[in-house]
C-alpha atoms as a PDB file:
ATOM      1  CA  UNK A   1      29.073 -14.900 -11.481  1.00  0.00           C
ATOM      2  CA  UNK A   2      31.147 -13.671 -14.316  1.00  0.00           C
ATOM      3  CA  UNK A   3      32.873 -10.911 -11.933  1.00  0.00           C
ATOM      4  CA  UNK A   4      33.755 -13.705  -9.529  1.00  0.00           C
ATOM      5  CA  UNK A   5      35.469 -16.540 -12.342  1.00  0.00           C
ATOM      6  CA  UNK A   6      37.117 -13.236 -13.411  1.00  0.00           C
ATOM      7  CA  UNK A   7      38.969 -13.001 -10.122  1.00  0.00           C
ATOM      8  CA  UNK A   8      39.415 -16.553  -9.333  1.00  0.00           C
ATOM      9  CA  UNK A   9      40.932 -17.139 -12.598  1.00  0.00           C
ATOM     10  CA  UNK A  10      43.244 -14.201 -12.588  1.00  0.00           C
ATOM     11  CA  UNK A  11      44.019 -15.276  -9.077  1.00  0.00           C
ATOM     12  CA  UNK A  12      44.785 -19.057 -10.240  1.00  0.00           C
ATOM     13  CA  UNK A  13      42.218 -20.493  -7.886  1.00  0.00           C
ATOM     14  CA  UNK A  14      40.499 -23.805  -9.294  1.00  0.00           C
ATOM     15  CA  UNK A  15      37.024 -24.025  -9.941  1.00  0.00           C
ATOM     16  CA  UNK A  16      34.158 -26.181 -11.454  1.00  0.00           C
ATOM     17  CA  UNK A  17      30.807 -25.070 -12.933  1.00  0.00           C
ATOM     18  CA  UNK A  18      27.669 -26.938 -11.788  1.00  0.00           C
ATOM     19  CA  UNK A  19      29.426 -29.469  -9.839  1.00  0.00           C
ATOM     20  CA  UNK A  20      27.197 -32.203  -8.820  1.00  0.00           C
ATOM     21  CA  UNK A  21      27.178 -32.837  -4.466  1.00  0.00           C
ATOM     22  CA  UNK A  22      25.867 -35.918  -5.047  1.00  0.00           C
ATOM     23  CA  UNK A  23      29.795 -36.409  -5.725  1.00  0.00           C
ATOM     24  CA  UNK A  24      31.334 -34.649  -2.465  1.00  0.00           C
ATOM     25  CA  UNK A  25      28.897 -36.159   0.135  1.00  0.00           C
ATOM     26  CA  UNK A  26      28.776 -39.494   2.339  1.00  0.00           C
ATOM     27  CA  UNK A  27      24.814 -39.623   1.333  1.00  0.00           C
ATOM     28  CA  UNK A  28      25.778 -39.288  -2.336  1.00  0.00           C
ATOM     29  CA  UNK A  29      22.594 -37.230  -2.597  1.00  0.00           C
ATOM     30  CA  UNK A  30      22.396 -33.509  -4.054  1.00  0.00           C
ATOM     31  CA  UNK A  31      21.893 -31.736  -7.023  1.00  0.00           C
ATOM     32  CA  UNK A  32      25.092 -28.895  -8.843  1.00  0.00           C
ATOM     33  CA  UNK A  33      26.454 -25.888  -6.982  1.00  0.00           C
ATOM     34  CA  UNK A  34      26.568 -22.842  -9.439  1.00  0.00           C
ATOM     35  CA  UNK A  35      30.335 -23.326  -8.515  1.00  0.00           C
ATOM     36  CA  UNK A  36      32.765 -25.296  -6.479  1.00  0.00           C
ATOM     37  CA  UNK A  37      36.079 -23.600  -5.366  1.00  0.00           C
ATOM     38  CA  UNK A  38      39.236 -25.219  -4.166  1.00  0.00           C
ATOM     39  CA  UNK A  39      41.578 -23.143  -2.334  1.00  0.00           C
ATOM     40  CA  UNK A  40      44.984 -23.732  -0.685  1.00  0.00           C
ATOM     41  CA  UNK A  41      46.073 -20.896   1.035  1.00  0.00           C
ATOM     42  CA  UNK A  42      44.566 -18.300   3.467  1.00  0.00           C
ATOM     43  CA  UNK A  43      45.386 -15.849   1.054  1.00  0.00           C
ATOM     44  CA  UNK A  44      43.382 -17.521  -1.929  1.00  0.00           C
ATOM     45  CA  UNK A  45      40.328 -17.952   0.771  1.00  0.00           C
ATOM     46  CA  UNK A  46      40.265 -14.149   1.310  1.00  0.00           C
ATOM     47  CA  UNK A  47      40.735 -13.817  -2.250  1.00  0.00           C
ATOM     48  CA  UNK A  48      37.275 -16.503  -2.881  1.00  0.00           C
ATOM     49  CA  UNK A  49      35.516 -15.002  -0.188  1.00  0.00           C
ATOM     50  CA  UNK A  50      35.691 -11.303  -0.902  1.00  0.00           C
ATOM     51  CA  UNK A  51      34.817 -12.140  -4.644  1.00  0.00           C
ATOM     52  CA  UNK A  52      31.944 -13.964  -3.395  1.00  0.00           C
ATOM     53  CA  UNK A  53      30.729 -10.902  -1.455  1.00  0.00           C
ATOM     54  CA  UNK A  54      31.685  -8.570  -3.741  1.00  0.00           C
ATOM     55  CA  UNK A  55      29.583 -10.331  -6.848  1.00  0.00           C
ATOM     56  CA  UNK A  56      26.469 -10.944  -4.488  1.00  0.00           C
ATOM     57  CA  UNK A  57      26.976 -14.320  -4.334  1.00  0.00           C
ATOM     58  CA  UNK A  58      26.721 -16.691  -1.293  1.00  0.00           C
ATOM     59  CA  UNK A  59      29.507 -19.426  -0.526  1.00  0.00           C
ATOM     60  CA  UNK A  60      29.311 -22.513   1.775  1.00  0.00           C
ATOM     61  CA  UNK A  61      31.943 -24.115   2.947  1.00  0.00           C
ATOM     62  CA  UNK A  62      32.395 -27.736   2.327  1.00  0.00           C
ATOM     63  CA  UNK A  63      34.386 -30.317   4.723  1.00  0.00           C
ATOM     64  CA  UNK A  64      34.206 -34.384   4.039  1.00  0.00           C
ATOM     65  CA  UNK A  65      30.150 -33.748   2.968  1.00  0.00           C
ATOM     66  CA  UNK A  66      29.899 -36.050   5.684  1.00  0.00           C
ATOM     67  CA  UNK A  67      27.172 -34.565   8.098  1.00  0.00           C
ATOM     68  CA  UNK A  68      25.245 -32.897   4.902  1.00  0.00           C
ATOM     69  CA  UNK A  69      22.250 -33.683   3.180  1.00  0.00           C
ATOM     70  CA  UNK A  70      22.144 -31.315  -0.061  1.00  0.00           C
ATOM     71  CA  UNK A  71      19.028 -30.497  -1.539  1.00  0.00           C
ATOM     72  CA  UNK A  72      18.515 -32.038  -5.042  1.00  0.00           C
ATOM     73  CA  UNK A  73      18.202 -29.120  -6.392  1.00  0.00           C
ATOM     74  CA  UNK A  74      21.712 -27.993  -5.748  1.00  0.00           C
ATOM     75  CA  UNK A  75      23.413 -25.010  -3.958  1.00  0.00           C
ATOM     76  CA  UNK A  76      23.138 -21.464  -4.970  1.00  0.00           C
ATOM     77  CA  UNK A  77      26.012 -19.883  -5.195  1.00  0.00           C
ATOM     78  CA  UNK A  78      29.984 -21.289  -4.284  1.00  0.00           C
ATOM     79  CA  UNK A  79      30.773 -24.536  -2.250  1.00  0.00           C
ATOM     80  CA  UNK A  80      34.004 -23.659  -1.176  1.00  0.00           C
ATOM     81  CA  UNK A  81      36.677 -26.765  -0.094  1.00  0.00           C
ATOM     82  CA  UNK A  82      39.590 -26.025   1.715  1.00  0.00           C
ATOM     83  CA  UNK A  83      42.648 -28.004   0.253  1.00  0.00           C
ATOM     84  CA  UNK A  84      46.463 -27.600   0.148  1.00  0.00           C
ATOM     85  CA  UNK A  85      47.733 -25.695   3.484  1.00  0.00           C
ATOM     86  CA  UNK A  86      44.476 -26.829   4.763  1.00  0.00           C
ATOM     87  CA  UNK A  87      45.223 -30.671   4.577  1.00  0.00           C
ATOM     88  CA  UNK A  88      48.577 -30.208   6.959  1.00  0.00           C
ATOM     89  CA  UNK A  89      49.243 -31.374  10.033  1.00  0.00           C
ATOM     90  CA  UNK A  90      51.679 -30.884  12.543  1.00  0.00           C
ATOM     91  CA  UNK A  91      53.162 -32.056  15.516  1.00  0.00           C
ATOM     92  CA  UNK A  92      55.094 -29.899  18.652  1.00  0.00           C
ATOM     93  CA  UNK A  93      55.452 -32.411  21.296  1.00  0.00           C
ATOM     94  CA  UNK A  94      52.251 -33.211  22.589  1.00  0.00           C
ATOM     95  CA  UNK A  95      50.274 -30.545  20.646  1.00  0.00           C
ATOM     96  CA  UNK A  96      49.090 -31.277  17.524  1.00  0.00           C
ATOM     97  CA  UNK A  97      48.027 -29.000  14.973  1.00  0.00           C
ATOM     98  CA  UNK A  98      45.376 -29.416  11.684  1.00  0.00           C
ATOM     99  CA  UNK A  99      44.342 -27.686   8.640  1.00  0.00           C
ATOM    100  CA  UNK A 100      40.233 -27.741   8.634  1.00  0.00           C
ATOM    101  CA  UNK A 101      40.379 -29.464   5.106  1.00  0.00           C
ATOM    102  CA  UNK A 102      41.902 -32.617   6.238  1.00  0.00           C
ATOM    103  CA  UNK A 103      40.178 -36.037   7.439  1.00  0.00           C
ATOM    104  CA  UNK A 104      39.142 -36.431  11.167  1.00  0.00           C
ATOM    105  CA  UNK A 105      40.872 -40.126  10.486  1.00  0.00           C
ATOM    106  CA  UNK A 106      44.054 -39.087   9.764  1.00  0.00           C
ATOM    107  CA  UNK A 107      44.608 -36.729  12.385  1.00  0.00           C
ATOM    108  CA  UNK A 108      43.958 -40.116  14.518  1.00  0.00           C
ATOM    109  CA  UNK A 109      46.710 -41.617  12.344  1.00  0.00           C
ATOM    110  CA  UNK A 110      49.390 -39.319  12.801  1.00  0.00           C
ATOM    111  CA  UNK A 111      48.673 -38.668  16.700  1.00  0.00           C
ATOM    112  CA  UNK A 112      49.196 -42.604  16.784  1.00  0.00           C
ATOM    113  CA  UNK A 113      51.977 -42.330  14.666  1.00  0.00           C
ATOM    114  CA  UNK A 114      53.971 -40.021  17.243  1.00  0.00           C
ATOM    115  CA  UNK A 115      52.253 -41.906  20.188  1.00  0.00           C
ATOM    116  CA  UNK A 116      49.829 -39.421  21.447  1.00  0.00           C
ATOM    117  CA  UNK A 117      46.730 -40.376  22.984  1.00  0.00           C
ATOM    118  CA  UNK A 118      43.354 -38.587  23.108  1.00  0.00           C
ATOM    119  CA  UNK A 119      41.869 -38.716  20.131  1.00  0.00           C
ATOM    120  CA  UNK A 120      41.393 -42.303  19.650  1.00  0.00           C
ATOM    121  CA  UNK A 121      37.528 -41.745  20.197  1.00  0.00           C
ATOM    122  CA  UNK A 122      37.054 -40.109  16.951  1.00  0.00           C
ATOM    123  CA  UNK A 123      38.683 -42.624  14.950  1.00  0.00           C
ATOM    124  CA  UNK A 124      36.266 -43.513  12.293  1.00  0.00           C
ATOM    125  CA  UNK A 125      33.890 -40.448  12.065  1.00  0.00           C
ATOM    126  CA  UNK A 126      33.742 -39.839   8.306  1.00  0.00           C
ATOM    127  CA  UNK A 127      34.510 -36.144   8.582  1.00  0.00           C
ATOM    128  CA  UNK A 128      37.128 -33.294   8.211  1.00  0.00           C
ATOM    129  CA  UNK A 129      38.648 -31.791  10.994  1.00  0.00           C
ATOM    130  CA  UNK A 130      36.999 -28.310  10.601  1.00  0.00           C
ATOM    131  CA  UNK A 131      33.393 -30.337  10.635  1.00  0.00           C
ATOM    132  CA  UNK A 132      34.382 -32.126  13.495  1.00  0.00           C
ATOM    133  CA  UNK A 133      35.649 -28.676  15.709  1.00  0.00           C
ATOM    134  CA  UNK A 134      32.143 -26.922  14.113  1.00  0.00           C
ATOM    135  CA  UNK A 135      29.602 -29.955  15.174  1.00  0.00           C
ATOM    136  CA  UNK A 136      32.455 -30.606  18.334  1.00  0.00           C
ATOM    137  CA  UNK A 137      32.219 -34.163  17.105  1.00  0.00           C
ATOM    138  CA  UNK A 138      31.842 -37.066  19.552  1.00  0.00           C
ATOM    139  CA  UNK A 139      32.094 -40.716  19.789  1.00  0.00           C
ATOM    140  CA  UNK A 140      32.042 -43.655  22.522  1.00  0.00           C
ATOM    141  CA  UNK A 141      32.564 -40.981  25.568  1.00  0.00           C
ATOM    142  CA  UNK A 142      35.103 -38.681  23.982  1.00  0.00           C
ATOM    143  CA  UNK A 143      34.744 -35.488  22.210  1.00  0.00           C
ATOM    144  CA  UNK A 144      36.696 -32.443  20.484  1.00  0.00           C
ATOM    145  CA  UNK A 145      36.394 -30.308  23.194  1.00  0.00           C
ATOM    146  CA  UNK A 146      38.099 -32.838  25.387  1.00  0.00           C
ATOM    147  CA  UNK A 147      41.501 -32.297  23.660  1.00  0.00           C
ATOM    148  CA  UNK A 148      40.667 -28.697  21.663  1.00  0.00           C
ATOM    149  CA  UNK A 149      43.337 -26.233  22.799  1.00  0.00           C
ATOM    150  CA  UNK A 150      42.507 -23.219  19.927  1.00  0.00           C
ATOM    151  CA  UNK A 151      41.212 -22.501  16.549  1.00  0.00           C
ATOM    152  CA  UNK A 152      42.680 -20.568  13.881  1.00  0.00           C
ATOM    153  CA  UNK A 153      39.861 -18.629  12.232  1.00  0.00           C
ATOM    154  CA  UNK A 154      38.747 -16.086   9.504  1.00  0.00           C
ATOM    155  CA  UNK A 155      36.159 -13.412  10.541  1.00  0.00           C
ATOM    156  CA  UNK A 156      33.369 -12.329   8.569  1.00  0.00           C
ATOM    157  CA  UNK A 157      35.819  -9.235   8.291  1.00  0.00           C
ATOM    158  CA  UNK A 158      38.043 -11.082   7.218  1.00  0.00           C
ATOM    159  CA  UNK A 159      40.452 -10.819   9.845  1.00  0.00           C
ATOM    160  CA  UNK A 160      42.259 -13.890  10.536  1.00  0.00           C
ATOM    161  CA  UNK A 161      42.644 -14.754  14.694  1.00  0.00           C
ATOM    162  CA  UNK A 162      42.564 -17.014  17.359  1.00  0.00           C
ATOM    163  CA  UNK A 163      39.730 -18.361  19.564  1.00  0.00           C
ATOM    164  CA  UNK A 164      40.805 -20.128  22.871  1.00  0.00           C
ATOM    165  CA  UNK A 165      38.877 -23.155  23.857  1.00  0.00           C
ATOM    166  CA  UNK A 166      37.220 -21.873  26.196  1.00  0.00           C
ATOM    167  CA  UNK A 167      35.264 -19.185  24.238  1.00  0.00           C
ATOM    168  CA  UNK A 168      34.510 -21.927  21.235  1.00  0.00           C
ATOM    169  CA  UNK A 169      31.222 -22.490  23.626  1.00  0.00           C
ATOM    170  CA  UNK A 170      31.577 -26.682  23.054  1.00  0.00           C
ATOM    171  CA  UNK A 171      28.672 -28.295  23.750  1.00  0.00           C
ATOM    172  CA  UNK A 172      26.700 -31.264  22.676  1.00  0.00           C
ATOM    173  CA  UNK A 173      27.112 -30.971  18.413  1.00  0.00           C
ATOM    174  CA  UNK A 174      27.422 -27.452  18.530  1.00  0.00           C
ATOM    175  CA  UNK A 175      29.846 -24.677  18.682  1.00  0.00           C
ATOM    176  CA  UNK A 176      30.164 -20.820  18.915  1.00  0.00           C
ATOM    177  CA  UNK A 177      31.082 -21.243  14.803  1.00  0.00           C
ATOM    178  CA  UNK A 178      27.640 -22.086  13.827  1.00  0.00           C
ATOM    179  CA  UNK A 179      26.625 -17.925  14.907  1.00  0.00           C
ATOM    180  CA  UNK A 180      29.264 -16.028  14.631  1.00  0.00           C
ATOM    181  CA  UNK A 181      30.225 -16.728  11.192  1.00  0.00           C
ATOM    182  CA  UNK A 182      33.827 -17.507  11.255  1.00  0.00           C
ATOM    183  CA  UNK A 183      35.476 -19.538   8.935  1.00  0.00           C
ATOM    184  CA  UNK A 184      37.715 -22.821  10.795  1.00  0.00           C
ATOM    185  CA  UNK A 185      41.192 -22.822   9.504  1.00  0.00           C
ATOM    186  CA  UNK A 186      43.485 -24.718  11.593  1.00  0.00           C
ATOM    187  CA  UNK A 187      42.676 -26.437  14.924  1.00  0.00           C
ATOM    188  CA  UNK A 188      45.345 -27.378  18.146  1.00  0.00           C
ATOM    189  CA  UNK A 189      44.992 -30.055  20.646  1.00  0.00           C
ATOM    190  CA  UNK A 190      46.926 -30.814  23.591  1.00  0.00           C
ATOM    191  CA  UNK A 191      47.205 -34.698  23.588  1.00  0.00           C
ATOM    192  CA  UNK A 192      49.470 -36.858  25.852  1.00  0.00           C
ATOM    193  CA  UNK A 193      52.016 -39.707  25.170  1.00  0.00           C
ATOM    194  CA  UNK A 194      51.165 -43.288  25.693  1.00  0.00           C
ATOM    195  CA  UNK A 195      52.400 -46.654  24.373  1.00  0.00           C
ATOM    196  CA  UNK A 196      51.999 -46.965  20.162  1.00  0.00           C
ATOM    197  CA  UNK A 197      50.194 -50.459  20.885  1.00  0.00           C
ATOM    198  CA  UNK A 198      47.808 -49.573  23.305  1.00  0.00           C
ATOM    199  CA  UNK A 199      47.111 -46.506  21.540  1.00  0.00           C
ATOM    200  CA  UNK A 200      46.016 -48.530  18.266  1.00  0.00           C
ATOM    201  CA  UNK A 201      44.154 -51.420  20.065  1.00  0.00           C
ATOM    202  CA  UNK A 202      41.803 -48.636  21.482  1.00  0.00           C
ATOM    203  CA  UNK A 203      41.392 -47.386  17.870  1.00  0.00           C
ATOM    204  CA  UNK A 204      40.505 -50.901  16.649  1.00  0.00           C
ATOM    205  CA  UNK A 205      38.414 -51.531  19.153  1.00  0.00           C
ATOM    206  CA  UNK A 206      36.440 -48.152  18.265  1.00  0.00           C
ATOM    207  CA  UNK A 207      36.370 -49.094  14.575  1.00  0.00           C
ATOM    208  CA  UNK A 208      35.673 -52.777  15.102  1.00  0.00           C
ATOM    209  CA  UNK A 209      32.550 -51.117  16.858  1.00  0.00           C
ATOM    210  CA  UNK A 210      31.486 -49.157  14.546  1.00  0.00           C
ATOM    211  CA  UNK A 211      31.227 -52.010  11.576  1.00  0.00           C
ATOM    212  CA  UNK A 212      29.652 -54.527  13.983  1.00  0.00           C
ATOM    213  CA  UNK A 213      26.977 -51.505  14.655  1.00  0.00           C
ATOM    214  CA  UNK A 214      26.661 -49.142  12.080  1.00  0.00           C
ATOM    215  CA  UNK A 215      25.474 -49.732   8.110  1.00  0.00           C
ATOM    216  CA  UNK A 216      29.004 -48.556   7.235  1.00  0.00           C
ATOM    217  CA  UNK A 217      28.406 -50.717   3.647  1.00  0.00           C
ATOM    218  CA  UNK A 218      25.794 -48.032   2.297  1.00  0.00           C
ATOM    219  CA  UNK A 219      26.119 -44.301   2.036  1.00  0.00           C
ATOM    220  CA  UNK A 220      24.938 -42.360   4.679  1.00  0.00           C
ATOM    221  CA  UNK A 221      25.397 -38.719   6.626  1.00  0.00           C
ATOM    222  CA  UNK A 222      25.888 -40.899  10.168  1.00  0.00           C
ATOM    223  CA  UNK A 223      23.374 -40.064  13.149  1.00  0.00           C
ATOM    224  CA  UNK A 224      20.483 -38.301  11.857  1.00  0.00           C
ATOM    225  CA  UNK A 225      19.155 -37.025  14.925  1.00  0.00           C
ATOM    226  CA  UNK A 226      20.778 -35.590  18.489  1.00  0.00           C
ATOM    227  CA  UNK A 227      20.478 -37.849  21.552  1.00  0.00           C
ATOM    228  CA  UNK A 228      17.343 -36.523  23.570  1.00  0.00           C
ATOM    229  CA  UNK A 229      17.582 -36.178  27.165  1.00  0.00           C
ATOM    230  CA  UNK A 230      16.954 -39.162  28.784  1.00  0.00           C
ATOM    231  CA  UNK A 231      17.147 -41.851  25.655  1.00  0.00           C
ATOM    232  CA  UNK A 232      19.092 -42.622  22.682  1.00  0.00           C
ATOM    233  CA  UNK A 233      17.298 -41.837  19.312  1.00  0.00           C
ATOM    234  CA  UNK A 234      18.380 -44.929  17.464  1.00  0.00           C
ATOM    235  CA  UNK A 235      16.395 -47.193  20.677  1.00  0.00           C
ATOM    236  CA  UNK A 236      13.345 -44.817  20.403  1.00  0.00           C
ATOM    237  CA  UNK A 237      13.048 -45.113  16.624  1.00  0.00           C
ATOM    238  CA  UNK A 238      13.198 -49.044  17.113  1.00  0.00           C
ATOM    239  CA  UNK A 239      10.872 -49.397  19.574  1.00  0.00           C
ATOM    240  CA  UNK A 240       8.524 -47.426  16.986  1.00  0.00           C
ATOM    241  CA  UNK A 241       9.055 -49.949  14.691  1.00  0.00           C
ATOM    242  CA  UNK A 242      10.427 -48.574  11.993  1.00  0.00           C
ATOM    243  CA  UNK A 243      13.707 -50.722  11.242  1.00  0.00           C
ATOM    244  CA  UNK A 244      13.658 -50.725   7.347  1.00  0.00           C
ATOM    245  CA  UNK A 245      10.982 -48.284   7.061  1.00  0.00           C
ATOM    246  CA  UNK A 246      11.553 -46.760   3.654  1.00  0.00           C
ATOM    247  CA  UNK A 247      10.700 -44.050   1.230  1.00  0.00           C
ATOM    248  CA  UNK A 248      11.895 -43.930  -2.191  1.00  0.00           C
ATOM    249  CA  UNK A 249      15.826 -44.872  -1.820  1.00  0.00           C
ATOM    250  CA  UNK A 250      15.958 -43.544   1.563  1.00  0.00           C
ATOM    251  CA  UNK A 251      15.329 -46.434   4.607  1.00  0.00           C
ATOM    252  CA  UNK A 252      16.048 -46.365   8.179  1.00  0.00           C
ATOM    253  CA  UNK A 253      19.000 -49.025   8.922  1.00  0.00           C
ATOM    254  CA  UNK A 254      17.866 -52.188   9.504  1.00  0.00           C
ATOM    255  CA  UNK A 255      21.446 -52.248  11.562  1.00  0.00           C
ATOM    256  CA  UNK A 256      21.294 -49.076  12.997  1.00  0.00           C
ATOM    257  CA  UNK A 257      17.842 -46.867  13.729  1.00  0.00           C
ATOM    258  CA  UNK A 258      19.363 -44.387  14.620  1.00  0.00           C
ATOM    259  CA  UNK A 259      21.019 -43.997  10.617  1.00  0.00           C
ATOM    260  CA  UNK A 260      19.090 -43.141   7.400  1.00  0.00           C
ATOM    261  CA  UNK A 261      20.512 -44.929   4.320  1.00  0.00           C
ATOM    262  CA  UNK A 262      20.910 -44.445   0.743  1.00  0.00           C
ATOM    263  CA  UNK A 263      19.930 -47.485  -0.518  1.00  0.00           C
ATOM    264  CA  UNK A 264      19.708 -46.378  -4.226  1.00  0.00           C
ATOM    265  CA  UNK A 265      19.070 -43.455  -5.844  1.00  0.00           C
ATOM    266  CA  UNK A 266      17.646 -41.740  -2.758  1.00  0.00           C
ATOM    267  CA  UNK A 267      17.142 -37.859  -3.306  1.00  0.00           C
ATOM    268  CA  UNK A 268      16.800 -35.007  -0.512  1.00  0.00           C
ATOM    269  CA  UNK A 269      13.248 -35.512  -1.123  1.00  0.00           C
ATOM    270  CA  UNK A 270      13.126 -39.089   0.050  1.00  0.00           C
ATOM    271  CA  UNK A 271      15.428 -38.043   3.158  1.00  0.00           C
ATOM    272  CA  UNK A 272      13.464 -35.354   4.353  1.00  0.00           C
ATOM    273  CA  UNK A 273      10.188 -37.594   4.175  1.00  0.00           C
ATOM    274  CA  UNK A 274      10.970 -40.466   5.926  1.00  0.00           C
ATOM    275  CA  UNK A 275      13.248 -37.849   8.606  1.00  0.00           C
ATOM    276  CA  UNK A 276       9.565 -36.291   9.380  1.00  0.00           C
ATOM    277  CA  UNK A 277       7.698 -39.512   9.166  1.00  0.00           C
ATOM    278  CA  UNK A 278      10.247 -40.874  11.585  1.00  0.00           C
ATOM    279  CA  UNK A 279      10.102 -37.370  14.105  1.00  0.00           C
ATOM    280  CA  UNK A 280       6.241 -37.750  13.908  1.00  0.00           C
ATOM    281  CA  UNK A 281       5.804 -41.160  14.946  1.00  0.00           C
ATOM    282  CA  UNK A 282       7.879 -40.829  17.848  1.00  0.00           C
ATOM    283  CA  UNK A 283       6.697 -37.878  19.243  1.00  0.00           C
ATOM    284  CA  UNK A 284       3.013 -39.398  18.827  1.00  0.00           C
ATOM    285  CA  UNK A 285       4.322 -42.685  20.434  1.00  0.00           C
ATOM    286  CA  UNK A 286       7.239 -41.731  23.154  1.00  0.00           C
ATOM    287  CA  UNK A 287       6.695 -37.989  23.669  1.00  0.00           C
ATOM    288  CA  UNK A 288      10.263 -37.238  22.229  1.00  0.00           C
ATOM    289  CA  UNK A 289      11.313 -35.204  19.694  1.00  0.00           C
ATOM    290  CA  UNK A 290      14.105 -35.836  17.642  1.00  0.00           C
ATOM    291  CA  UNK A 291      15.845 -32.706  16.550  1.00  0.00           C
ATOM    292  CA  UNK A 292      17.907 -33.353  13.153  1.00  0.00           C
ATOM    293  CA  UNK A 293      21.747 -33.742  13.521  1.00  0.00           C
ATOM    294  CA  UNK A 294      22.484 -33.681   9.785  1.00  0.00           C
ATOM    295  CA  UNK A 295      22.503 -30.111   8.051  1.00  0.00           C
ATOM    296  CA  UNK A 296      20.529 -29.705   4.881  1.00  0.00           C
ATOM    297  CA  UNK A 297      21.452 -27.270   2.793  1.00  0.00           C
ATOM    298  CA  UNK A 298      20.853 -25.822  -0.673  1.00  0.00           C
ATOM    299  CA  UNK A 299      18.045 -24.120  -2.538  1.00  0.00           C
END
């Protein structure tokens, strides 16, 4: 660890010791990382990264905390969070271009803001824009491989390149990025013009559904578990009866089965319980098995 503050501080790259994730989640659950870099460059991510390696130490990287569920007792090694260069977005026409570091919501914004259409379904999902291209984020019939053109990425080499598309292997929440180990640095989609009005009554309509449905008042890492084949998870946990079922701080929405909330001084602990409890009773009551959206991480 010493080698690596070495470099990052001769380098100028910010850092924090023991930085509580309890802090940089949604679920406001997780105990310290050993440390939590913010870089704002490619070149200071190289720089982070091939410390990292070079000191033995293991790095996540760390979007909006938004799909996460850290464990409480904290991360080993470096969160990394991608800020600066990373927050920027652009916009060529009809083809708009993101840093992986900024919010899924404002890349909604600014499309409406030049009057592009297209993205309008992910208005509201509480993540960054490298989360959403990793977990090819979806909402109310749309998702990111609907309007994905290309990704910017670093390799586990650390070469920097592009992947097309078509070889990001988009599927239901997943991605080639969750093997193959490359980092998300800047995303494209090809969007297409449309009126500024209609544009923003479909994204109110999309956010006016989400707060009518979903426990948007308590903190939360969204859906817990994948849609099965054949049902909805949220419908299947209901008919189980187990609305409000609780453990410690952690209780399944009253407003939304489908969502486990943090109710109070929940832990990873409590989550994990009541995400097993939940998985057990439906499979001994339906037949389904929910497989876990949400990534927990951590020692």
């Amino acid at each position: 660890m010493k080698q690596l503050i070495t470099t990052l501080s001769e380098s100028k790259i910010a850092y924090l010791i023991n930085e509580p994730m309890s802090a940089h989640t949604t679920f406001k659950i997780g105990g310290a990382a050993d440390i939590l870099i913010t870089v704002r460059t490619i070149g200071e991510l190289q720089t982070a990264v091939n410390a990292c390696r070079d000191s033995g130490i293991p790095f996540m990287l760390l979007g909006n905390g938004s799909n996460l569920l850290v464990s409480d007792e904290g991360i080993e090694g470096a969160a990394i969070v991608l800020d600066g260069d990373f927050k920027e977005i652009s916009v060529d026409g009809c083809v708009i271009t993101s840093g992986a570091g900024a919010k899924l919501s404002r890349l909604c914004t600014v499309a409406l803001e030049h009057g592009l259409s297209g993205l309008e379904f992910a208005y509201g999902i509480p993540g960054s824009v490298g989360g959403a291209m990793f977990m090819n984020a979806g909402a109310y019939g749309g998702e990111m491989k609907d309007v994905a053109l290309s990704v910017t990425a670093l390799t586990p080499g650390g070469e920097v390149h592009e992947v097309a598309a078509a070889d990001m292997r988009l599927g239901y929440r997943t991605s080639v990025f969750k093997t193959s180990g490359d980092i998300i640095l800047f995303s494209k989609y090809n969007l297409h013009t449309d009126d500024k009005e209609a544009i923003r009554a479909r994204m109110d309509d999309v956010m006016n559904r989400r707060k009518s449905k979903q426990p948007l008042e308590y903190p939360s890492a969204g859906s817990v578990f994948k849609r099965p084949e054949g049902a909805y998870a949220g419908t299947l946990i209901e008919q189980c009866g187990l609305k409000g079922k609780t453990i410690g701080g952690a209780q399944v929405s009253e407003k939304h089965a489908g969502f486990i909330i943090n109710i109070g001084g929940a832990t990873c602990s409590d989550v994990m319980n009541l995400v097993k409890l939940v998985q057990d009773t439906v499979r001994e009551k339906t037949g389904y098995f929910l497989e876990r959206e949400i990534i927990r991480t951590g020692r």
